[in-house]
Protein backbone atom coordinates (compact mmCIF):
# COMPACT_ATOMS: atom_id res chain seq x y z
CA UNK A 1 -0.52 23.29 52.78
CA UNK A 2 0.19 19.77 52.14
CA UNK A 3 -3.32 19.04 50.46
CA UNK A 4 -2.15 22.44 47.82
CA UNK A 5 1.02 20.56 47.44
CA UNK A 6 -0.86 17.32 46.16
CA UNK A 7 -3.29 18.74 44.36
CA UNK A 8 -0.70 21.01 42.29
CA UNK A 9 0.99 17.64 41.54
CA UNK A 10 -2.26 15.95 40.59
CA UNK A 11 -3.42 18.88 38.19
CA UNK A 12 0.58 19.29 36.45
CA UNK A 13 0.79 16.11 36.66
CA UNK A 14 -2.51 15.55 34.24
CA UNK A 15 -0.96 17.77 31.85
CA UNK A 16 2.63 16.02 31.66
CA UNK A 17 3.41 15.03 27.85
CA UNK A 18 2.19 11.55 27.05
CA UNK A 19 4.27 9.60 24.33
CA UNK A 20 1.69 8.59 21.91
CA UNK A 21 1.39 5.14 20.76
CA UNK A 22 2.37 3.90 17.16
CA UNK A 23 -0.40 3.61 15.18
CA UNK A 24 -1.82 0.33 14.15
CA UNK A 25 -2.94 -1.20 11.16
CA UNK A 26 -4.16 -3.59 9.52
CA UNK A 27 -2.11 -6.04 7.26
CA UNK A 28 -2.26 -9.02 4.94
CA UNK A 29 1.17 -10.93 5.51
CA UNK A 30 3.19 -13.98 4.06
CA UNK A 31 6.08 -14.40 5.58
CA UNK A 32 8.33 -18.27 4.53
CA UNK A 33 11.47 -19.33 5.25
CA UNK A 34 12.51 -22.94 5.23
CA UNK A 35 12.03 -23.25 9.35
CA UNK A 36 9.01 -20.77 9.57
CA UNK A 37 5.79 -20.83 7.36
CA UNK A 38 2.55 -18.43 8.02
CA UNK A 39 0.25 -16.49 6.14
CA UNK A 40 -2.84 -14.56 7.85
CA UNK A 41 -3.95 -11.20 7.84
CA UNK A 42 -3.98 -8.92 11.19
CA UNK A 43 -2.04 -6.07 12.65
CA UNK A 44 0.47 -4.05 12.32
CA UNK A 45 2.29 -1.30 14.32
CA UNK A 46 5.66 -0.83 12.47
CA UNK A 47 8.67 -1.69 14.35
CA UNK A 48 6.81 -3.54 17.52
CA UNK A 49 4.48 -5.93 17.16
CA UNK A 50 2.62 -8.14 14.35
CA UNK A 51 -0.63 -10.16 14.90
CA UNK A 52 -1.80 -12.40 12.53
CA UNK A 53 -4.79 -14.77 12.35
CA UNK A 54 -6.83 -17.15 10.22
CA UNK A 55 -10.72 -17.26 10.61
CA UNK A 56 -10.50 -15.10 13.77
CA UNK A 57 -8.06 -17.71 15.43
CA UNK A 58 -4.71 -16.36 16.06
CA UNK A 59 -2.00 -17.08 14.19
CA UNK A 60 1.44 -15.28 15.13
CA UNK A 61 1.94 -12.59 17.93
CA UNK A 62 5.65 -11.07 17.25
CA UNK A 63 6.84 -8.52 19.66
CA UNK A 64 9.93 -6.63 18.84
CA UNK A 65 11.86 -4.51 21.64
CA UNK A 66 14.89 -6.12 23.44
CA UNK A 67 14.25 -9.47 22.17
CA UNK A 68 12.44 -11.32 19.91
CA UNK A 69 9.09 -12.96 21.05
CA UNK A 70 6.78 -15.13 19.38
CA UNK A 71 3.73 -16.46 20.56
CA UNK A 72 4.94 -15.07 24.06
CA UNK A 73 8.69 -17.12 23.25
CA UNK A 74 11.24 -14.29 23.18
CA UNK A 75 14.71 -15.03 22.68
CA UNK A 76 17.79 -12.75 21.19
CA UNK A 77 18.12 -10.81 17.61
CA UNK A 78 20.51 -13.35 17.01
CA UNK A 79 18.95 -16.68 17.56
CA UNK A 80 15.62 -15.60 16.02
CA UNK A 81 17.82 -14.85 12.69
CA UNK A 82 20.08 -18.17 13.14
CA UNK A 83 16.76 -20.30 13.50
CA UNK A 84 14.00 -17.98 11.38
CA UNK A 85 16.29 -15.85 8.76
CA UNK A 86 19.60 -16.09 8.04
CA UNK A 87 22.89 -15.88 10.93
CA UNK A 88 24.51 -14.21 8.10
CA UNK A 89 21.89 -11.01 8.29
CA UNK A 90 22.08 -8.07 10.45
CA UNK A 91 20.61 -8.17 14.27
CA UNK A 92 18.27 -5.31 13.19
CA UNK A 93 16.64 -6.83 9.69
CA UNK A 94 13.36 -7.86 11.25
CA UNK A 95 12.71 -4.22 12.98
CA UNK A 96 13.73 -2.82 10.02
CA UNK A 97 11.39 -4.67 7.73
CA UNK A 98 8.53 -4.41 10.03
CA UNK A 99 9.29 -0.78 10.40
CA UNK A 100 9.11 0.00 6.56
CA UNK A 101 12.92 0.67 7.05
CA UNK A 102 16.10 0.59 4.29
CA UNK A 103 17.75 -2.78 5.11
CA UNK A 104 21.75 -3.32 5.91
CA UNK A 105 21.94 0.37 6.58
CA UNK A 106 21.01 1.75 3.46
CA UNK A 107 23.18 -0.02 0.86
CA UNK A 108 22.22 0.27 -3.11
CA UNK A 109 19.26 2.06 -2.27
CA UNK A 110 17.16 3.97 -5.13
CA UNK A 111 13.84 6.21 -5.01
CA UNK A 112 11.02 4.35 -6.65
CA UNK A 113 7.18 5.97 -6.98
CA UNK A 114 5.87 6.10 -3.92
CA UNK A 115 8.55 4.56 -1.71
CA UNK A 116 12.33 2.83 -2.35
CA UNK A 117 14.26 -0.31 -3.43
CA UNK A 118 17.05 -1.75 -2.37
CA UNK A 119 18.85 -4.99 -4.35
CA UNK A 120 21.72 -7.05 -3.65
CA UNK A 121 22.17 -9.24 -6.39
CA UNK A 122 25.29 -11.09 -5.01
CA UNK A 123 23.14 -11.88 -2.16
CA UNK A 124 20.17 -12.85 -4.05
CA UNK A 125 17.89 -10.37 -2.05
CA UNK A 126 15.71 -7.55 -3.41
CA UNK A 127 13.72 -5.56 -0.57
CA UNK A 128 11.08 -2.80 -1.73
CA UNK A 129 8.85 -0.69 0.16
CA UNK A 130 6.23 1.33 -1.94
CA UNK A 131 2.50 2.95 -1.41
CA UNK A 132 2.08 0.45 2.19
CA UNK A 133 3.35 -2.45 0.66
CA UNK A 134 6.75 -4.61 1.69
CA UNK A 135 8.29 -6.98 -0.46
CA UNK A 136 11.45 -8.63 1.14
CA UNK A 137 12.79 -11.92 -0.94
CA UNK A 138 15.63 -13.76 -0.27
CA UNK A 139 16.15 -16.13 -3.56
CA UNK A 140 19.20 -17.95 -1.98
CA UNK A 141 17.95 -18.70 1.46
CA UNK A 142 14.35 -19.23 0.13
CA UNK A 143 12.79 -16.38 2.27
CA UNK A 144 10.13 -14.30 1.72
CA UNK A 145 8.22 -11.37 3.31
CA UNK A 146 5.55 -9.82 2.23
CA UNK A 147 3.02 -7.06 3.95
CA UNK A 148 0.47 -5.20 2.51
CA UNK A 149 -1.84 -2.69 4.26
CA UNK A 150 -5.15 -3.35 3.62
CA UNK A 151 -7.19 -0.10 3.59
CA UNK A 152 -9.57 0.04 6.49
């Protein structure tokens, strides 16, 4: 009885729904601030991680879920903007951007073709997402991010 027990849980068990993973793909990034300078292309799955590299050597590994870690350093939302970004942005700015996402939660955004725009002139920051392509520029803070999916 035991052994039809087990093997009931082994054969449901096999058939249990299975989150599937993000896709992944692949990317040509620059990404500048005054603190933080790298350019590379690599690998994408929105909203979790980005590899980059340079002549097969590896270049960046950022890994976004509670924390912040590159190159296997994680530390908080908050010091990764204070020391990468800008204190003055949202805790969320990087996920968003990686994710393809509307930035500081959906403020002056308009439809373009093929994706949207957002711009904050007072702030000196115009973010677009169109047809697999980021642009994120920060004219004031000197920051830049750019992503473009490079067709595989």
């Amino acid at each position: 009885m035991r052994w039809l027990i087990v093997l009931l849980i082994v054969i449901l068990g096999g058939c249990a729904h299975k989150p599937q993973p993000l896709p992944v793909r692949p990317v040509a990034v620059v990404f500048k601030s005054p603190s933080f300078k790298v350019a590379g292309s690599g690998f994408l799955q929105k909203g979790r991680r980005l590899q980059l590299y340079s002549a097969s050597t590896p270049l960046l590994d950022l890994r976004l879920g509670k924390r912040v870690c590159i190159n296997s350093r994680c530390t908080s939302y908050k010091l990764f903007n204070k020391k990468i970004l800008s204190s003055s942005y949202p805790l969320a700015l990087i996920k968003n951007i990686l994710s393809f996402q509307p930035i500081f939660d959906g403020q002056n955004k308009t439809s373009i073709i093929g994706g949207f725009k957002q711009r904050f002139d007072n702030l000196g920051i115009i973010y677009k997402v169109y047809r697999g392509s980021l642009l994120f520029k920060d004219t004031k803070r000197h920051i830049l991010i750019k992503i473009k999916e490079i067709d595989g």
